[in-house]
C-alpha atoms as a PDB file:
ATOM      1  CA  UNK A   1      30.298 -18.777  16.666  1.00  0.00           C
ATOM      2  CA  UNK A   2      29.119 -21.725  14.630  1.00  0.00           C
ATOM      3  CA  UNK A   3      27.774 -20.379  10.849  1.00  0.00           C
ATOM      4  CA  UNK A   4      24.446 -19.885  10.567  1.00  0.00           C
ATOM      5  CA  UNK A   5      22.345 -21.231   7.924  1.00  0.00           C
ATOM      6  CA  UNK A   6      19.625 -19.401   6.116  1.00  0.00           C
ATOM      7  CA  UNK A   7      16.962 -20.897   3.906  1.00  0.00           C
ATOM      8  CA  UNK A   8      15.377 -18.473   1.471  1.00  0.00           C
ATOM      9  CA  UNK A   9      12.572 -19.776  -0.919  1.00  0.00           C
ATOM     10  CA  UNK A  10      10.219 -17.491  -2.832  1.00  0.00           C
ATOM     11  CA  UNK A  11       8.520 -17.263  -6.080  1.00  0.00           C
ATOM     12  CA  UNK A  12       8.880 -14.845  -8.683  1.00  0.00           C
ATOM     13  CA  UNK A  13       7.539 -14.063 -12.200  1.00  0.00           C
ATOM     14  CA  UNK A  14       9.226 -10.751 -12.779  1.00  0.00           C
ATOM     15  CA  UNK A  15      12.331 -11.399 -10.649  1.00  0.00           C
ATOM     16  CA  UNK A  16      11.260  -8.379  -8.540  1.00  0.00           C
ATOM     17  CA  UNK A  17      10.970 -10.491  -5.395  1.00  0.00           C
ATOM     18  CA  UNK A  18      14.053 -11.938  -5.740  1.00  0.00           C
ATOM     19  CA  UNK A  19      16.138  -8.174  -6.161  1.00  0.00           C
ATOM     20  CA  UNK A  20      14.342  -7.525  -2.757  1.00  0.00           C
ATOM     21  CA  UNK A  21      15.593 -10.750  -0.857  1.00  0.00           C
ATOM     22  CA  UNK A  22      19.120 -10.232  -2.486  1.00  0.00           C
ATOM     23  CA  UNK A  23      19.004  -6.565  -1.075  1.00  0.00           C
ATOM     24  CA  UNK A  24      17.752  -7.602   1.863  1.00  0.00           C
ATOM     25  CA  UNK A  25      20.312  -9.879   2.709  1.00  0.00           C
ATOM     26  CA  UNK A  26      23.195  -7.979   0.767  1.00  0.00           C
ATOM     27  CA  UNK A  27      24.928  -7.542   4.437  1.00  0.00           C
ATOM     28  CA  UNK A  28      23.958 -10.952   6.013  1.00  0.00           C
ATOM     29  CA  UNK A  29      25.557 -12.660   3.439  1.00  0.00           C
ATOM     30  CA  UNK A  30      29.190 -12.465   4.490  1.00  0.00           C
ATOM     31  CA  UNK A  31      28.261 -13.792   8.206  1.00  0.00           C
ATOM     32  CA  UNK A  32      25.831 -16.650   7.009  1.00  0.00           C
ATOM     33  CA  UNK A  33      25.461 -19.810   5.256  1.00  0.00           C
ATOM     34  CA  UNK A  34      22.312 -18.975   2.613  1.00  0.00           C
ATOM     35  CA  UNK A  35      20.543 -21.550   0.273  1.00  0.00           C
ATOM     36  CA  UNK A  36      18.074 -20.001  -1.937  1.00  0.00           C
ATOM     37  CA  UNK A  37      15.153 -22.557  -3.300  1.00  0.00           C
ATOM     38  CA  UNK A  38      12.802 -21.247  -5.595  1.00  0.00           C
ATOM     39  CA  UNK A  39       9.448 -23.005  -5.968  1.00  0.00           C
ATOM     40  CA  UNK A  40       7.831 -23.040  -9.412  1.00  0.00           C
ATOM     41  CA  UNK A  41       4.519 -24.973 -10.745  1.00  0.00           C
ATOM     42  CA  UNK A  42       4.837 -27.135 -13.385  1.00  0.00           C
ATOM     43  CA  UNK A  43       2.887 -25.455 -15.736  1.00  0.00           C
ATOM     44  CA  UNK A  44       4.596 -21.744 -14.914  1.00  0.00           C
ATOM     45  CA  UNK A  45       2.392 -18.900 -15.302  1.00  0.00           C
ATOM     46  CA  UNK A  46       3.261 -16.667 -17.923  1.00  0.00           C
ATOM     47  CA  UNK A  47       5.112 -13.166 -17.764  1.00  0.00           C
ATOM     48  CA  UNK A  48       4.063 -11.257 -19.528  1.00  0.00           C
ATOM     49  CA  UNK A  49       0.603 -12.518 -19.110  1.00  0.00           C
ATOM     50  CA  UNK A  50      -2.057 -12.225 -21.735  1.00  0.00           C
ATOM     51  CA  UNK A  51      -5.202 -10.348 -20.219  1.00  0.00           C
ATOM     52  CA  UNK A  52      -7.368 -13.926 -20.670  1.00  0.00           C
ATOM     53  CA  UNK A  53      -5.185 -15.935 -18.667  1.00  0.00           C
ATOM     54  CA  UNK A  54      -4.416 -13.633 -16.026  1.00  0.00           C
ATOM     55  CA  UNK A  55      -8.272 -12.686 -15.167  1.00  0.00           C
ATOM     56  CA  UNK A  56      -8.841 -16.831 -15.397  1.00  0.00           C
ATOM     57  CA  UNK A  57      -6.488 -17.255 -12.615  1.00  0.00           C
ATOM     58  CA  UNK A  58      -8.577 -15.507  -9.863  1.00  0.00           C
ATOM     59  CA  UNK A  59     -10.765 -18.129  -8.843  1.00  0.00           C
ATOM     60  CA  UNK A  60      -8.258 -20.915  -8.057  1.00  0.00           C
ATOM     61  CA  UNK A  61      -5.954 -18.250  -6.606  1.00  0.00           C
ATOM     62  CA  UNK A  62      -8.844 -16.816  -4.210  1.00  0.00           C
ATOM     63  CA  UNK A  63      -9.969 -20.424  -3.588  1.00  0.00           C
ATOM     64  CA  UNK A  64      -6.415 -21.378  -3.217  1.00  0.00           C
ATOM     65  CA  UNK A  65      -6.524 -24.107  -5.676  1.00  0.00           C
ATOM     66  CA  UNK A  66      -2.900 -25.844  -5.998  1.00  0.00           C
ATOM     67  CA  UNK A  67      -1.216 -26.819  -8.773  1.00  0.00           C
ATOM     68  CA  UNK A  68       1.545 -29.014  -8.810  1.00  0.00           C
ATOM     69  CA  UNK A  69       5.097 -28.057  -8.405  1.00  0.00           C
ATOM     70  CA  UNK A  70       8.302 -28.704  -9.988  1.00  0.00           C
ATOM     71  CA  UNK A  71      10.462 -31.262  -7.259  1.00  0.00           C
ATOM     72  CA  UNK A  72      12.584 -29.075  -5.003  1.00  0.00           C
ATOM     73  CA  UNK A  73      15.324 -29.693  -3.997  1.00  0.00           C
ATOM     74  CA  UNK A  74      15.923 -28.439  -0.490  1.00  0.00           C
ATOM     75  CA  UNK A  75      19.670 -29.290   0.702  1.00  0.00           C
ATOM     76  CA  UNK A  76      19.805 -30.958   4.164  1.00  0.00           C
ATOM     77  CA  UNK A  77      20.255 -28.527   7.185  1.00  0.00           C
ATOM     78  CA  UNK A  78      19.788 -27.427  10.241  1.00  0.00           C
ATOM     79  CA  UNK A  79      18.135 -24.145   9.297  1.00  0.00           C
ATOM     80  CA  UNK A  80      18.502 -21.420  11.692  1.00  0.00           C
ATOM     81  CA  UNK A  81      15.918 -19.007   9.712  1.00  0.00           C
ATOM     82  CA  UNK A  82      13.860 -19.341   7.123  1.00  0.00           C
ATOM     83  CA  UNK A  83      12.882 -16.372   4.695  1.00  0.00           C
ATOM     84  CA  UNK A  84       9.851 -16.853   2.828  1.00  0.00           C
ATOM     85  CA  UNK A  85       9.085 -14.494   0.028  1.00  0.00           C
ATOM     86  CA  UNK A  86       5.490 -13.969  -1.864  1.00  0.00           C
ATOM     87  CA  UNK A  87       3.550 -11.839  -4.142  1.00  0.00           C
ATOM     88  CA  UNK A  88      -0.301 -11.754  -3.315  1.00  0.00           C
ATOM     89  CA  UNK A  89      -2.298 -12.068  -6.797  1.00  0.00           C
ATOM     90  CA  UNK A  90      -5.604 -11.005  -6.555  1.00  0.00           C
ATOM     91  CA  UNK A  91      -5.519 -10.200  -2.666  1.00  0.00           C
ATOM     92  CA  UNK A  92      -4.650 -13.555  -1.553  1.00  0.00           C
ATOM     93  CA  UNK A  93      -1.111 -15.622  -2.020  1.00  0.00           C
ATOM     94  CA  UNK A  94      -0.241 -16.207  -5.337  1.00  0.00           C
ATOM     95  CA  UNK A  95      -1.010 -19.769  -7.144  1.00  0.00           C
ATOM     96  CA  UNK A  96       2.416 -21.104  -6.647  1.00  0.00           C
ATOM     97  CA  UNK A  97       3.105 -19.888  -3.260  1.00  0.00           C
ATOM     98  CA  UNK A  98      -0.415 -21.714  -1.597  1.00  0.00           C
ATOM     99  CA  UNK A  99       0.524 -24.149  -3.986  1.00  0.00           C
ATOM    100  CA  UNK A 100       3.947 -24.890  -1.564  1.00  0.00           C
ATOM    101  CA  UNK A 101       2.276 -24.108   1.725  1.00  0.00           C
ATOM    102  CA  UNK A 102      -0.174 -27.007   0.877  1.00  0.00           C
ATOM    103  CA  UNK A 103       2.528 -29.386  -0.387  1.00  0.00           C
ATOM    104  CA  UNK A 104       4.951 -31.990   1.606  1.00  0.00           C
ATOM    105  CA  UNK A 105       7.824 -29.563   0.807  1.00  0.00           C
ATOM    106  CA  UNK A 106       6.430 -27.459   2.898  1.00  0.00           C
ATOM    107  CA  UNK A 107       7.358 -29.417   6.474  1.00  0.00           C
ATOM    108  CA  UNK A 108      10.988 -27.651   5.904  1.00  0.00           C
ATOM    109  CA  UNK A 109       9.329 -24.768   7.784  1.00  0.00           C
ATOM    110  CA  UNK A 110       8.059 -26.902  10.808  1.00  0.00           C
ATOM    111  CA  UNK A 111       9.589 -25.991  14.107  1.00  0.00           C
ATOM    112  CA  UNK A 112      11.365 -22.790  12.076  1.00  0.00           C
ATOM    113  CA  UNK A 113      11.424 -19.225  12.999  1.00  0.00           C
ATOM    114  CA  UNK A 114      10.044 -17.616   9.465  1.00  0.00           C
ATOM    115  CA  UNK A 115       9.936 -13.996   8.411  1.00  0.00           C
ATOM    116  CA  UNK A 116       8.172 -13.310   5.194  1.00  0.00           C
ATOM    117  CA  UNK A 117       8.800 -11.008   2.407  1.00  0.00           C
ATOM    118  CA  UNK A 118       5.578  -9.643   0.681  1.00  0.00           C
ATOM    119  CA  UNK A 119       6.378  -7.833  -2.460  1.00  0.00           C
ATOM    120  CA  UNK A 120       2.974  -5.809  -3.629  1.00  0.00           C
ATOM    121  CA  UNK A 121       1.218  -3.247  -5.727  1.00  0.00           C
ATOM    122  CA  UNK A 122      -0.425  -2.126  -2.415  1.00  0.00           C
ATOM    123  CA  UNK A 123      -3.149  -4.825  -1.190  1.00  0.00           C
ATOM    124  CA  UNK A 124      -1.804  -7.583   0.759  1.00  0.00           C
ATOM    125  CA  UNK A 125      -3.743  -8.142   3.857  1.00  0.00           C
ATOM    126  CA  UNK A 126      -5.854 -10.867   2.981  1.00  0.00           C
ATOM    127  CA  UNK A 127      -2.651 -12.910   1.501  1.00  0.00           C
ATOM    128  CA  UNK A 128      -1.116 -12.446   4.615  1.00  0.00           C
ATOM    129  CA  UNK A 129      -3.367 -13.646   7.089  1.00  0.00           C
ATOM    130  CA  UNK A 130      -3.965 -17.154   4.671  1.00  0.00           C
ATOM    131  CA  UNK A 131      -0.086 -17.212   4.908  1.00  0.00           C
ATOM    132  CA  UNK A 132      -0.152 -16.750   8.736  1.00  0.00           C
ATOM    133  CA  UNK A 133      -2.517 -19.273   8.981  1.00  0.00           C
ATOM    134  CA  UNK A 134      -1.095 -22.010   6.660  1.00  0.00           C
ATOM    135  CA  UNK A 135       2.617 -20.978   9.156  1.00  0.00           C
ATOM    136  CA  UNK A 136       0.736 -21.801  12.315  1.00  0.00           C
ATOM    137  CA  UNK A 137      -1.040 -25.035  10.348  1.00  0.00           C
ATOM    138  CA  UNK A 138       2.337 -26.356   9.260  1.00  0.00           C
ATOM    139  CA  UNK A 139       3.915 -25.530  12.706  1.00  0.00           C
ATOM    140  CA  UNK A 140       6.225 -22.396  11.891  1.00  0.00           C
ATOM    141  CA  UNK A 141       7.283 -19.889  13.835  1.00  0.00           C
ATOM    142  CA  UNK A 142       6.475 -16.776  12.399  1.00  0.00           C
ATOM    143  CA  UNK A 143       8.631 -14.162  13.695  1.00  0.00           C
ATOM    144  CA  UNK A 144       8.710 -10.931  11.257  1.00  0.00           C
ATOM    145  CA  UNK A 145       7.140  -9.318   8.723  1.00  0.00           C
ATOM    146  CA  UNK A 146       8.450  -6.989   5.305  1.00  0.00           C
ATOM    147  CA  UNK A 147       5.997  -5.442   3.240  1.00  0.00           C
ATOM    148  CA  UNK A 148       7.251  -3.430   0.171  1.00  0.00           C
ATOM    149  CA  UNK A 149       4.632  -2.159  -1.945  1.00  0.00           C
ATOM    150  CA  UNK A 150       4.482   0.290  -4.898  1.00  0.00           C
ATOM    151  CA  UNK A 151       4.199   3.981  -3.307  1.00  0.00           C
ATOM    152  CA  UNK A 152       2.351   6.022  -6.018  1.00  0.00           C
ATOM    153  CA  UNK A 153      -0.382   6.756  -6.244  1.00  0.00           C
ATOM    154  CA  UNK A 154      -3.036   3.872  -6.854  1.00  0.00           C
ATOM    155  CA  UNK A 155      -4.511   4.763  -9.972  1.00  0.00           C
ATOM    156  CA  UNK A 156      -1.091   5.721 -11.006  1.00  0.00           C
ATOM    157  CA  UNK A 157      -0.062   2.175  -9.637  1.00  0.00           C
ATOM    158  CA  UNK A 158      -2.462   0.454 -11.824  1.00  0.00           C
ATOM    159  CA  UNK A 159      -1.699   2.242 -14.946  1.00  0.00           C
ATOM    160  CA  UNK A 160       2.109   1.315 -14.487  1.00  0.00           C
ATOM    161  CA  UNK A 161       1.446  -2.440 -13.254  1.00  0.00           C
ATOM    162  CA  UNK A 162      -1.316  -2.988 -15.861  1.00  0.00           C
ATOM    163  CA  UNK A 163       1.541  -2.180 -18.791  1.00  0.00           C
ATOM    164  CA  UNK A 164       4.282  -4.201 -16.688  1.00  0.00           C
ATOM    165  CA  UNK A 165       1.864  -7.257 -16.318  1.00  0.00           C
ATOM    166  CA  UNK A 166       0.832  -7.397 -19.905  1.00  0.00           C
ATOM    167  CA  UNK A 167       3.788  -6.424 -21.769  1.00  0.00           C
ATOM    168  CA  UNK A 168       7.031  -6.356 -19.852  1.00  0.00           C
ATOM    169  CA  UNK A 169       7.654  -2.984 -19.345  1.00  0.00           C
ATOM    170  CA  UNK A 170       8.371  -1.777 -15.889  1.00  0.00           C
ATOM    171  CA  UNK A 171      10.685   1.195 -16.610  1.00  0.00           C
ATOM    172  CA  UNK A 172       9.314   4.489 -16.064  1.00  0.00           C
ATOM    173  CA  UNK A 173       7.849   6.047 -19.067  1.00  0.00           C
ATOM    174  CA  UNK A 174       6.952   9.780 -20.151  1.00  0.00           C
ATOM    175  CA  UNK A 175       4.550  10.622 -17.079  1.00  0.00           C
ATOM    176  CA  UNK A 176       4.638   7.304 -15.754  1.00  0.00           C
ATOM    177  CA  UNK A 177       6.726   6.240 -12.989  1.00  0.00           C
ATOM    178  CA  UNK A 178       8.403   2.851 -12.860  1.00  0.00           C
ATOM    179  CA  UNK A 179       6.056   0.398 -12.147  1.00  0.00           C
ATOM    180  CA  UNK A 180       6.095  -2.221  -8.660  1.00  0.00           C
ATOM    181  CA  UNK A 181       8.256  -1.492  -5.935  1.00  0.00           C
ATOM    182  CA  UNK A 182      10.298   1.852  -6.534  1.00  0.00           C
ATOM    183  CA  UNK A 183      14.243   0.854  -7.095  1.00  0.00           C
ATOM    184  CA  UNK A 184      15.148   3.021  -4.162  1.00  0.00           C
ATOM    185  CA  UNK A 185      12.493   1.077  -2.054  1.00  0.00           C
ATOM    186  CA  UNK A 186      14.318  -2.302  -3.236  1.00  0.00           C
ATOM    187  CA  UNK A 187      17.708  -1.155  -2.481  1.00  0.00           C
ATOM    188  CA  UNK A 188      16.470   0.507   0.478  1.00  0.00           C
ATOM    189  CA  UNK A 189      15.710  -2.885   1.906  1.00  0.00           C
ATOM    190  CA  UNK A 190      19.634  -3.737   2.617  1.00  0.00           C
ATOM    191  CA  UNK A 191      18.712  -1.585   6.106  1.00  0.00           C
ATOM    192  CA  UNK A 192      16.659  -4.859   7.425  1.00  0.00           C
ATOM    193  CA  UNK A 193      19.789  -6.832   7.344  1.00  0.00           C
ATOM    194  CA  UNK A 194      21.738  -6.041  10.224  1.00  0.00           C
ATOM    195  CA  UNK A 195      18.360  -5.946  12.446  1.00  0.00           C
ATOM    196  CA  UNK A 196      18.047 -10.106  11.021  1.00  0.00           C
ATOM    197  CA  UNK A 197      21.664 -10.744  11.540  1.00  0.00           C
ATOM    198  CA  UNK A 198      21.245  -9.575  14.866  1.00  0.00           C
ATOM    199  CA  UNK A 199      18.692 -11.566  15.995  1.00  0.00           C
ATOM    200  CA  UNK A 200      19.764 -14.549  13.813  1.00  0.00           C
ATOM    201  CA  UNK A 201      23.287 -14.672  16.176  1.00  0.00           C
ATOM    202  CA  UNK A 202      21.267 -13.851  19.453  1.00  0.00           C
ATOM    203  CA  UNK A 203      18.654 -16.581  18.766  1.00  0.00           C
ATOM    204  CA  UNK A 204      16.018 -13.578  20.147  1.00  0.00           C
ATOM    205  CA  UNK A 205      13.162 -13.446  17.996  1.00  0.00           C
ATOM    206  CA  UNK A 206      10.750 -12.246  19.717  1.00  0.00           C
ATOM    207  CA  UNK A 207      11.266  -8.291  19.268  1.00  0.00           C
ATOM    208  CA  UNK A 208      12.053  -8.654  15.570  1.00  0.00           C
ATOM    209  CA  UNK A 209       9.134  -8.020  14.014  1.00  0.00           C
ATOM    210  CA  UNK A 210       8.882  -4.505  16.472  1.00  0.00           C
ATOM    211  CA  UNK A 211      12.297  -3.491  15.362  1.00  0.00           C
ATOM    212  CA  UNK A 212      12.017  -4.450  11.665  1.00  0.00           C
ATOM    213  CA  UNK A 213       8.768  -1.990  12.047  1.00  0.00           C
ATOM    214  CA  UNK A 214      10.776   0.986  13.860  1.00  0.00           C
ATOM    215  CA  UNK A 215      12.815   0.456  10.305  1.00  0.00           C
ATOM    216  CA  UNK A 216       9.874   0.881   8.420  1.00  0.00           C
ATOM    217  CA  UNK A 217       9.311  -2.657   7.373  1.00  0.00           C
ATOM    218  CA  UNK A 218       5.256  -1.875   7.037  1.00  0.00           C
ATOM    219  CA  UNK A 219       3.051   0.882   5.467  1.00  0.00           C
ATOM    220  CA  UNK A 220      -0.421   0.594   6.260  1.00  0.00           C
ATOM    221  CA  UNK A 221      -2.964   3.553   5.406  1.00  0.00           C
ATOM    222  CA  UNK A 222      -6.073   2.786   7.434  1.00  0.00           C
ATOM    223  CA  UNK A 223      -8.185   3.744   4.161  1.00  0.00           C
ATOM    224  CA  UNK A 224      -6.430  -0.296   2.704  1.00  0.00           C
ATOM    225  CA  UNK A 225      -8.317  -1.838   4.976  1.00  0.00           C
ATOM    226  CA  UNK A 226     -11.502  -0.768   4.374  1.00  0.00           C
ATOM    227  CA  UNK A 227     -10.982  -1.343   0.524  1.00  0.00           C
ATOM    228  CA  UNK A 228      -9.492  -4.468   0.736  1.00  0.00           C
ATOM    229  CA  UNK A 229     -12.223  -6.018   3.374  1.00  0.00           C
ATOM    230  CA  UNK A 230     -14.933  -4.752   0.517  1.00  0.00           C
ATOM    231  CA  UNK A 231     -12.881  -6.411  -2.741  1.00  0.00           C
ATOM    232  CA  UNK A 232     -12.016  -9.714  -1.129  1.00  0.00           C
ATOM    233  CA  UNK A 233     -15.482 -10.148  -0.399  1.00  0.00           C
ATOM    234  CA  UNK A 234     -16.793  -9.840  -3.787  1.00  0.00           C
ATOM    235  CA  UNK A 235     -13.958 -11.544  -5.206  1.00  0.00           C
ATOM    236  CA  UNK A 236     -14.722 -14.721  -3.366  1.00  0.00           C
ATOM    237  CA  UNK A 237     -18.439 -14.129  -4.901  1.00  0.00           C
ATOM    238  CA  UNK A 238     -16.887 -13.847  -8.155  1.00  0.00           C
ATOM    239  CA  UNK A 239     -14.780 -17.277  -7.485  1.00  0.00           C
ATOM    240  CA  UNK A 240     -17.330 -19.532  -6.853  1.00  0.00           C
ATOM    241  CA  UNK A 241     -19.796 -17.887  -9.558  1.00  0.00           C
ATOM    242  CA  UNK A 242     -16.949 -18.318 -12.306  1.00  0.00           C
ATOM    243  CA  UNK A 243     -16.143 -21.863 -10.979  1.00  0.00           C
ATOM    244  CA  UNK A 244     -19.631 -23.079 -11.656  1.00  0.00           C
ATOM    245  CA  UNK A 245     -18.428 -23.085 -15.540  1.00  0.00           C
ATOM    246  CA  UNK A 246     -15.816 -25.178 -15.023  1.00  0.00           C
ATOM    247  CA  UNK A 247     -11.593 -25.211 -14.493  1.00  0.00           C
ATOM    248  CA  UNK A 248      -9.185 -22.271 -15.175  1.00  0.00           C
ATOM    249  CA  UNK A 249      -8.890 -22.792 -18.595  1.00  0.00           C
ATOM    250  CA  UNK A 250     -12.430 -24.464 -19.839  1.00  0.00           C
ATOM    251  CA  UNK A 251     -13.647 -21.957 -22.561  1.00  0.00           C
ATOM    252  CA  UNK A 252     -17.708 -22.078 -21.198  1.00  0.00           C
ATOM    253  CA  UNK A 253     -16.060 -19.620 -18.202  1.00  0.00           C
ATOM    254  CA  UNK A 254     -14.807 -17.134 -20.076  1.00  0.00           C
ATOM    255  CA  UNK A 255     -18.120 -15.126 -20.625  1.00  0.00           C
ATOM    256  CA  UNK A 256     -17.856 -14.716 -16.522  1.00  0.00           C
ATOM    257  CA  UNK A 257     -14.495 -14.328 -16.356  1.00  0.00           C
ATOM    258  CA  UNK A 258     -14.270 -10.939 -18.739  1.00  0.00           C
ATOM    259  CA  UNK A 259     -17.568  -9.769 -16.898  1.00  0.00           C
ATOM    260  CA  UNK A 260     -15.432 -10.096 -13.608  1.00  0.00           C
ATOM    261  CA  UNK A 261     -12.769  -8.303 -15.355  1.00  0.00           C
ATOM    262  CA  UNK A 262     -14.848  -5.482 -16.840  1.00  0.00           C
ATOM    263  CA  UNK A 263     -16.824  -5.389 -13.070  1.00  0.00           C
ATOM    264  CA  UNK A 264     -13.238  -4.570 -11.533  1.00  0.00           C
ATOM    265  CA  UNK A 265     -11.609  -2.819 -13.962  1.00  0.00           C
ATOM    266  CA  UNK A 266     -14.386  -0.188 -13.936  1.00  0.00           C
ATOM    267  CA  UNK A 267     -14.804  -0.590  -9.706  1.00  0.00           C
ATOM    268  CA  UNK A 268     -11.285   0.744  -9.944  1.00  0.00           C
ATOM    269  CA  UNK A 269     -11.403   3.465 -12.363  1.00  0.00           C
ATOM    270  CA  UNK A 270     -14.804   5.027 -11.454  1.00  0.00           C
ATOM    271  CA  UNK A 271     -15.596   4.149  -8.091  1.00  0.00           C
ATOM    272  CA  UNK A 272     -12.209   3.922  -6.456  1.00  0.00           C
ATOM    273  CA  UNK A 273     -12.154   7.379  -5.943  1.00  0.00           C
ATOM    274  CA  UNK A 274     -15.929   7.647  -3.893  1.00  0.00           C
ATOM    275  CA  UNK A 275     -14.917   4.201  -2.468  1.00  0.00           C
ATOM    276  CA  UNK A 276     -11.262   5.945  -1.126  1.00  0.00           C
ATOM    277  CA  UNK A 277     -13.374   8.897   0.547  1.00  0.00           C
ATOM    278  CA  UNK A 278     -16.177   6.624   2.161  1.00  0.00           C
ATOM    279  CA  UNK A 279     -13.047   4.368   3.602  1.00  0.00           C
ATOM    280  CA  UNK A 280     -11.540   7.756   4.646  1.00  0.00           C
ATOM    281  CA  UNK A 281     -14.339   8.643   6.329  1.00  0.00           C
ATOM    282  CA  UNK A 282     -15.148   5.628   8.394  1.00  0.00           C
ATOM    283  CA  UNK A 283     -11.471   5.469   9.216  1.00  0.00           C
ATOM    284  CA  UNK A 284     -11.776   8.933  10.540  1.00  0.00           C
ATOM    285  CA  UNK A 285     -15.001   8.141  12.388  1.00  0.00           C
ATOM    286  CA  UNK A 286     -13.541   4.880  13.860  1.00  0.00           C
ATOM    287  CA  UNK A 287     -10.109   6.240  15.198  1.00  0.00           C
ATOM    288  CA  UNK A 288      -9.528   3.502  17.506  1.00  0.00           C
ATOM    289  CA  UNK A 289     -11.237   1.010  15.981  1.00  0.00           C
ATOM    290  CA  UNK A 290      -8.705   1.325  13.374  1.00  0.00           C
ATOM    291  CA  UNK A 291      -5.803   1.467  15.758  1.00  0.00           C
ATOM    292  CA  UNK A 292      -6.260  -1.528  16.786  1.00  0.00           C
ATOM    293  CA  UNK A 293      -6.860  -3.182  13.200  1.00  0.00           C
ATOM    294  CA  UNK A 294      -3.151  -1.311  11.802  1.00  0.00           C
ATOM    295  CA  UNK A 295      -1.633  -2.843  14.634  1.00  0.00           C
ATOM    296  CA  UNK A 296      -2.820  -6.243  14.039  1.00  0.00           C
ATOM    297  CA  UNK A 297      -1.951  -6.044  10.216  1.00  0.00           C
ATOM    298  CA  UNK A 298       1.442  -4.619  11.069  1.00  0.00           C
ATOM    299  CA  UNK A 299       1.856  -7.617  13.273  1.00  0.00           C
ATOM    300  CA  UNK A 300       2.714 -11.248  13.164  1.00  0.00           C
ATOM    301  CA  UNK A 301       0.119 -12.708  15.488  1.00  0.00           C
ATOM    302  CA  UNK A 302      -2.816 -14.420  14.078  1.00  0.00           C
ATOM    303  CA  UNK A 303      -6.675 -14.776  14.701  1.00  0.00           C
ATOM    304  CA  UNK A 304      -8.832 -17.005  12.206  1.00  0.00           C
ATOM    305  CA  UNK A 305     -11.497 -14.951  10.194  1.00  0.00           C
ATOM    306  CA  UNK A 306     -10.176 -11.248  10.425  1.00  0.00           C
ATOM    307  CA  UNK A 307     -10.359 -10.835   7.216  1.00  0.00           C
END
């Protein structure tokens, strides 16, 4: 058999995303060509980030506002697979990664079976149907899905990502578990590889994504979608209301853009935990209503405007 080639390009701040991909493919490595391409905007966000600019980047990242990129330089192939790796930022993709799906760079993918890679706290919906959608836009096939996402708890979640984001620290700490995606999780993900290698020498994509799940490639508690419908609604309220003061980065926004970030910060704290039982509730009370929603999310296909 002719070696395959795999393309993998991702983005990543904390280099979390790219331990998972490495993992990932850790035993398709030996039997495939791989090329790794990471994309990165000119003007890199910080890591850590200061609380300012990271609560300034929400609008453009909702509104998926690109930036420009660094050139890439994506060797010549005939790609057999293409593994695209994200973080969503704010429940949509992160700057850099709509930044690629709306560049020229982003033709590579045309014609190409693509499964992505979503590294998470534990919201990703809404980035992953804009990511769907830009796929199907550019012409990709999109032919699996991996979700890993920080298991604890989600106020214990945000304690431990809040301290990671603004200073660095992801180890655990005291009472404090590590924060992100749980190193077993990340190692864990080496399980996914013979299930791609397989289908990567068959050519047969089209039960991937069903296998990959019988792995446990998605997590979905029906109580996320109900949450997540509610914030990316007001977030996109937030966006446009911030945006009337200006560019990420003009000082006359700021006064909106710490009133956004007090608004969420104390959504979270206070009202998560009414706003968890209400979703708990309706998920309870909408049984197969909800089916059908986890297997959508769980899935690859992709209707405009669920979300």
């Amino acid at each position: 058999m002719a070696s395959k080639n795999i393309l993998v390009i991702y983005y990543t701040q904390s280099g979390q995303l790219s331990d998972i991909i490495r993992n990932m493919l850790k035993l398709v490595s030996n039997e495939a060509e791989i090329t790794t391409v990471e994309y990165k905007p000119v003007q890199d966000f910080p890591f850590p980030w200061t609380s300012e600019q990271f609560f300034d980047a929400m609008p453009e990242c909702v509104k998926e506002i690109p930036v420009e990129l660094k050139p890439l330089q994506i060797p010549d192939k005939t790609y057999d697979l293409v593994i695209f790796g994200y973080q969503p930022w704010f429940l949509s993709p992160s700057i850099p990664t709509s930044s690629f799906l709306q560049s020229s760079y982003a033709a590579v993918l045309s014609g190409k079976p693509v499964i992505t890679v979503v590294g998470s706290r534990n919201m990703w919906l809404n980035a992953q149907e804009k990511v769907k959608g830009a796929l199907q836009k550019i012409g990709a096939r999109h032919v699996g899905n991996i979700v890993l996402a920080d298991t604890n708890h989600n106020l214990i979640s945000l304690f431990t990502i809040i301290r990671w984001t603004f200073t660095g620290r992801k180890e655990a700490k005291g009472l404090l578990p590590e924060a992100g995606v749980q190193t077993r999780d990340i190692e864990g993900a080496s399980r996914f590889g013979p299930i791609i290698l397989d289908a990567l020498k068959t050519g047969q994509f089209d039960n991937l994504q069903q296998k990959l799940l019988d792995s446990g490639a998605v997590h979905l508690k029906p109580t996320l979608i109900v949450l997540e419908k509610r914030a990316i609604t007001n977030f996109r309220k937030f966006a446009t209301y911030i945006r009337e003061k200006g560019e990420r980065g003009n000082p006359a926004r700021m006064p909106r853009v710490k009133l956004f970030k007090r608004l969420l910060l104390t959504g979270i704290f206070v009202l998560s935990p009414i706003s968890g039982l209400t979703a708990r509730l309706i998920s309870l009370f909408k049984k197969k209503t909800f089916r059908r929603q986890l297997n959508y999310f769980k899935g690859i296909r992709y209707e405009s405007g669920v979300i």
